[in-house]
N, C-alpha and C. Protein backbone atom coordinates (compact mmCIF):
# COMPACT_ATOMS: atom_id res chain seq x y z
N UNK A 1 3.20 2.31 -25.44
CA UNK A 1 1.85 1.98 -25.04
C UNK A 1 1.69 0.51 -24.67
N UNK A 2 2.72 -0.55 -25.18
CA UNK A 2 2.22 -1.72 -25.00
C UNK A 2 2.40 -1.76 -23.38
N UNK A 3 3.37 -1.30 -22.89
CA UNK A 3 3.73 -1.07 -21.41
C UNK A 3 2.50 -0.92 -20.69
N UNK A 4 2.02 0.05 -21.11
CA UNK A 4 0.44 0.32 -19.93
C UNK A 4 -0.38 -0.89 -20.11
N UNK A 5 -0.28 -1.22 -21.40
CA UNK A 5 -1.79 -2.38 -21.79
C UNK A 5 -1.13 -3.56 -20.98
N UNK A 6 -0.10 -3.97 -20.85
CA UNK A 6 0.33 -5.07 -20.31
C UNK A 6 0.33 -4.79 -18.69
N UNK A 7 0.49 -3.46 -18.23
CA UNK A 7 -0.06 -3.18 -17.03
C UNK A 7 -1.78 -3.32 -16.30
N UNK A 8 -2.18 -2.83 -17.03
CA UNK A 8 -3.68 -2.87 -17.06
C UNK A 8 -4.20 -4.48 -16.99
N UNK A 9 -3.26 -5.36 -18.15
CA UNK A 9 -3.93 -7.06 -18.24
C UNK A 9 -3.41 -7.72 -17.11
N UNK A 10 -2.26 -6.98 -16.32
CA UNK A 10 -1.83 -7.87 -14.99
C UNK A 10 -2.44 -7.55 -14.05
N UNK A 11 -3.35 -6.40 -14.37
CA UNK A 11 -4.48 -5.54 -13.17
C UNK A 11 -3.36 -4.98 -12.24
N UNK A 12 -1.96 -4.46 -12.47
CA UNK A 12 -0.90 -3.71 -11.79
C UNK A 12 -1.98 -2.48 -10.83
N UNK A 13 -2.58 -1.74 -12.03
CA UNK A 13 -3.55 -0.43 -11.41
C UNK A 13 -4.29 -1.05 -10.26
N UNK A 14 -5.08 -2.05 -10.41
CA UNK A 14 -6.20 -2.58 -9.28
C UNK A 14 -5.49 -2.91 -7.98
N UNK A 15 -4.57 -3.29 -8.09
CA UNK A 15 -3.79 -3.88 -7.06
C UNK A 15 -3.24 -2.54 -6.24
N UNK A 16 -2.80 -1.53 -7.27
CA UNK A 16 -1.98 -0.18 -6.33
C UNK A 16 -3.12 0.59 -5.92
N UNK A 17 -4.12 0.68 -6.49
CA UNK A 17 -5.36 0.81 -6.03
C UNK A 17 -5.96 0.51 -4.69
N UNK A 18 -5.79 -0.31 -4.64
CA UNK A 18 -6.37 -1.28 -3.87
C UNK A 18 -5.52 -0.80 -2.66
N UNK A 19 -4.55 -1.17 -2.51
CA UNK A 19 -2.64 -1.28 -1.79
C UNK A 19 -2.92 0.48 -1.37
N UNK A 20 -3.20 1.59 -2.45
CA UNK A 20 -3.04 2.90 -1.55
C UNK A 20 -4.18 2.90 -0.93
N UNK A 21 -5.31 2.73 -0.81
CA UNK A 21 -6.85 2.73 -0.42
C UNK A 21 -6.56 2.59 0.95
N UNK A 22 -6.33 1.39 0.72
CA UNK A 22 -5.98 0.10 2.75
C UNK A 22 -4.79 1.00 3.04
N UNK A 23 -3.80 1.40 2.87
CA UNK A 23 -2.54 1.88 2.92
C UNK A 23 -3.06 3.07 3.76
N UNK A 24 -3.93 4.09 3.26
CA UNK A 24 -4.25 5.18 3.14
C UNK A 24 -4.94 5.00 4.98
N UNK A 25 -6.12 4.17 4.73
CA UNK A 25 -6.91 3.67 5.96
C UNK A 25 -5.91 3.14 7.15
N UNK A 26 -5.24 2.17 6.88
CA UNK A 26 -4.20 2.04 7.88
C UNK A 26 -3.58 3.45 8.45
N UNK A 27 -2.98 3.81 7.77
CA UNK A 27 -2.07 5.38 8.23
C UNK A 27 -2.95 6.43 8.94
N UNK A 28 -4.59 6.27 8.36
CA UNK A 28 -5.54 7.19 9.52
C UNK A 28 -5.89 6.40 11.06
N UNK A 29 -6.23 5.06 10.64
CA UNK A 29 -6.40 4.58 11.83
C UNK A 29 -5.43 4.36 13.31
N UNK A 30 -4.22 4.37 12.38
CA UNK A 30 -2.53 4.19 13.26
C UNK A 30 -2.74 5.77 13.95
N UNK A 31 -2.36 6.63 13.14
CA UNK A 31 -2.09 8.13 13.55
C UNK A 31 -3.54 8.32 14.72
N UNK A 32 -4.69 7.98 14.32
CA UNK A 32 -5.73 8.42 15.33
C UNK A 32 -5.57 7.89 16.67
N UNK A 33 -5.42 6.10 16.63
CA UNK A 33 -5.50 5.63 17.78
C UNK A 33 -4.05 4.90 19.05
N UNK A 34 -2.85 5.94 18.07
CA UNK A 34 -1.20 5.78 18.40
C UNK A 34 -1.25 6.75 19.82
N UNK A 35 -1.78 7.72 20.06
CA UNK A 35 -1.82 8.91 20.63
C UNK A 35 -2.79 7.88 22.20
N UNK A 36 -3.81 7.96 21.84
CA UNK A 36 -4.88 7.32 23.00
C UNK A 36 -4.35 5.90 23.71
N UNK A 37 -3.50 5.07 22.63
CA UNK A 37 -3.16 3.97 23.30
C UNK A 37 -1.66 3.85 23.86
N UNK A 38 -1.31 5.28 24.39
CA UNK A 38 0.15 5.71 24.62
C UNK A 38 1.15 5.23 23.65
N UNK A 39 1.44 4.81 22.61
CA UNK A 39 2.18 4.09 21.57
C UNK A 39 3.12 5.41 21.81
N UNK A 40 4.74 4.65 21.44
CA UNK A 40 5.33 6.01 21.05
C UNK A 40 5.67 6.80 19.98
N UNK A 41 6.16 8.18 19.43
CA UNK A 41 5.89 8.82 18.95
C UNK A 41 6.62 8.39 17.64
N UNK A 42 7.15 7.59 17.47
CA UNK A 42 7.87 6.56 16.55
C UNK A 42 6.86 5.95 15.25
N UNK A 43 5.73 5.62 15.97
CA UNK A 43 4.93 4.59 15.65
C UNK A 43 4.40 4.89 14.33
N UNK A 44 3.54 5.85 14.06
CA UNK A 44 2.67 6.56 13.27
C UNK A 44 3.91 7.03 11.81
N UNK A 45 5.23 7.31 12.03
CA UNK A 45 6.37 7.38 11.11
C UNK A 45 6.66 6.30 10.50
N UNK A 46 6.77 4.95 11.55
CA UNK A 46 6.88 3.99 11.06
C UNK A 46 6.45 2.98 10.23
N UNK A 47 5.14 3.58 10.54
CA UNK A 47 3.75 2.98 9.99
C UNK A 47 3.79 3.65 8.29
N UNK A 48 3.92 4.62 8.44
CA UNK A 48 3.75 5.54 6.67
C UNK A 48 5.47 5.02 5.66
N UNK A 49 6.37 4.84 6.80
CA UNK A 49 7.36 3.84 5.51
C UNK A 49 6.72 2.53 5.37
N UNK A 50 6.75 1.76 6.32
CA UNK A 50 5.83 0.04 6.00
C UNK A 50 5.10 0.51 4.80
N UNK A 51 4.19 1.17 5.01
CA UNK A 51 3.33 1.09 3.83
C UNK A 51 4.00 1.44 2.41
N UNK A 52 4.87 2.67 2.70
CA UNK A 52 5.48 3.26 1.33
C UNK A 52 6.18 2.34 0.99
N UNK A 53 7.02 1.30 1.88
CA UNK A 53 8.37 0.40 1.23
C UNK A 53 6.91 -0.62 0.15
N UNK A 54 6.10 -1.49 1.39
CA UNK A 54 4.97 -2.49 0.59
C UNK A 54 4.60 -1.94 -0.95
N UNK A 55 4.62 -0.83 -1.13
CA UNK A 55 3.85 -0.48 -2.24
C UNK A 55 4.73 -0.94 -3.09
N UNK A 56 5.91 -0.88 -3.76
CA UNK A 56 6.63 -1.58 -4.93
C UNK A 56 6.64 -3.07 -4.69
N UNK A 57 6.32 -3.66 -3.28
CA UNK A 57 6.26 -5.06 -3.68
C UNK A 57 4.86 -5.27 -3.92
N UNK A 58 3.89 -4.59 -3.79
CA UNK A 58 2.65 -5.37 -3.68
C UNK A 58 2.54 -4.92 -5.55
N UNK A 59 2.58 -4.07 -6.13
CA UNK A 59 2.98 -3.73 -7.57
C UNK A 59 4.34 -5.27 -8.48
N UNK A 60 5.23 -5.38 -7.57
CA UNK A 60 5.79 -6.53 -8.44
C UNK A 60 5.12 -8.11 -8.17
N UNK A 61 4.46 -7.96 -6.97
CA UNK A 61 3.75 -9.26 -6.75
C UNK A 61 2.36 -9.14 -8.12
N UNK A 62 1.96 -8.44 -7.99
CA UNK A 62 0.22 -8.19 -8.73
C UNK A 62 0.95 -8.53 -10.46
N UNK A 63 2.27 -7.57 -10.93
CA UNK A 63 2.82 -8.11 -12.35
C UNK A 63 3.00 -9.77 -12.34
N UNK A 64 3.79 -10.21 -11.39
CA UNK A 64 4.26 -11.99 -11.08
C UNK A 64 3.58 -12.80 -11.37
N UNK A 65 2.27 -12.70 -10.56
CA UNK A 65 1.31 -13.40 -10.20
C UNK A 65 -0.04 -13.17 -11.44
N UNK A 66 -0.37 -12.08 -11.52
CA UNK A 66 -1.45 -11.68 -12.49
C UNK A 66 -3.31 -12.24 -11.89
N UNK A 67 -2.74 -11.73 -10.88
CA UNK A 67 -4.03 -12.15 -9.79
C UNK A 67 -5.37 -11.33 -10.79
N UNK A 68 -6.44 -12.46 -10.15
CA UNK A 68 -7.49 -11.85 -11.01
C UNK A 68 -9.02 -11.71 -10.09
């Protein structure tokens, strides 16, 4: 348990929170407007790893730092 509480006091949750939310919004806005602005079919794939790789750093940055 001390694991979570020390998660919780670095605000780890708020941050992945936060990180899938925008993450989430990015990946609708990419996929909607990839198609209309001829982008190629690459794009919208590429876009959902960026985000998936960011997520363990934006989680070890938020422990590091203890942003508040």
């Amino acid at each position: 348990m001390k694991f979570i509480d020390e998660l919780k006091r670095r605000n780890v949750f708020k941050v992945s929170g936060a990180y899938a939310v925008l993450g989430w919004l990015i990946i609708e806005v990419v996929d909607t407007l990839a198609p209309r602005m001829a982008l190629p079919d690459w794009v919208p794939g590429f876009v959902i790893i960026l985000v998936l790789a960011g997520f363990p750093i934006a989680a070890v940055f938020a422990w590091a730092f203890e942003l508040t």
